[in-house]
Protein backbone atom coordinates (compact mmCIF):
# COMPACT_ATOMS: atom_id res chain seq x y z
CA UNK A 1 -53.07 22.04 -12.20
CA UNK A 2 -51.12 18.75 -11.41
CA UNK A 3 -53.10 18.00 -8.47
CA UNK A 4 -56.40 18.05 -10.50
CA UNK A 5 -54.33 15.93 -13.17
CA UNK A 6 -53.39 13.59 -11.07
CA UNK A 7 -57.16 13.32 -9.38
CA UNK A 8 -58.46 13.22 -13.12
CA UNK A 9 -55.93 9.81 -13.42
CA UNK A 10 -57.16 8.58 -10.25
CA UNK A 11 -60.68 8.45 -11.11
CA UNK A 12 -60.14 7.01 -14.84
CA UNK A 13 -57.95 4.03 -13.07
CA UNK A 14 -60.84 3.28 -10.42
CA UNK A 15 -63.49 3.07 -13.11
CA UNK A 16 -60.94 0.92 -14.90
CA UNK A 17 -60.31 -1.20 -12.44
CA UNK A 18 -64.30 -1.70 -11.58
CA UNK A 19 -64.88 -2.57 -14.66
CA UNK A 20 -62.59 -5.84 -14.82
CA UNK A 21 -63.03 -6.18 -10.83
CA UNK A 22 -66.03 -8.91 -11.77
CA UNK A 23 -64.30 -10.43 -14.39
CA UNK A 24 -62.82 -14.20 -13.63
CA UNK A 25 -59.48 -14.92 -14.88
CA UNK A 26 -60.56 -17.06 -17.86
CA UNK A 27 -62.61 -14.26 -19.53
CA UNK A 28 -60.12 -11.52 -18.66
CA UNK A 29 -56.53 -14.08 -19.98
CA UNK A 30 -58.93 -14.76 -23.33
CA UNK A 31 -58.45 -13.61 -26.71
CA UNK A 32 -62.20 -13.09 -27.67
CA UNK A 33 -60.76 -12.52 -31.69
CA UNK A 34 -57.62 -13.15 -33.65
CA UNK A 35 -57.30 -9.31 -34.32
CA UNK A 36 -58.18 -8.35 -30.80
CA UNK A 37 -55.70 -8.90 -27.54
CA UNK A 38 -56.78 -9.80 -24.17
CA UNK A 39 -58.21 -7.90 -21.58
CA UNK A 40 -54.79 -7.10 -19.45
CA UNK A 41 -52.88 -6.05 -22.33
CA UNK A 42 -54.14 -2.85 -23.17
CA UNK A 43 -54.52 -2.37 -19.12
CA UNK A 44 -51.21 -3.28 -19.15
CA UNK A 45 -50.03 -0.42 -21.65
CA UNK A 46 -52.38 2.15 -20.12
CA UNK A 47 -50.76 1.35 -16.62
CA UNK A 48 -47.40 1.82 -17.92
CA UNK A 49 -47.62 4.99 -19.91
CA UNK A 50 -48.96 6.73 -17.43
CA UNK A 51 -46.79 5.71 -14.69
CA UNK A 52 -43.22 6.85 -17.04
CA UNK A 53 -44.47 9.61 -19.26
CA UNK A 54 -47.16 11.25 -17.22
CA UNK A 55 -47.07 10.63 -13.75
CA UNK A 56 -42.88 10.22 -13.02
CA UNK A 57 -42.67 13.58 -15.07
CA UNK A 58 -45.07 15.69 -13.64
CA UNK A 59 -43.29 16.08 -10.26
């Protein structure tokens, strides 16, 4: 069950990371709206939860 977890986390962050892989570092370091953040922050978070709560736990 943990190893298909962890696969499952492994696919989501490629995908992730394709997605921005195109991006230059003006679009992705903008804040396209006053209510919205910039591309890395949420990335950011995402990166870190899952590092401490789900992967560093599950071992």
């Amino acid at each position: 069950m943990k190893e298909a977890i962890s696969q499952g986390f492994d696919k989501c962050r490629s995908k992730n990371f394709a997605l921005l892989q195109d991006m230059d570092e003006a679009t992705f370091s903008s804040q396209p709206h006053p209510d919205l953040s910039c591309c890395w922050l949420p990335l950011g978070h995402i990166t870190c939860i899952e590092s401490f709560s789900l992967l560093e736990y599950s071992t």
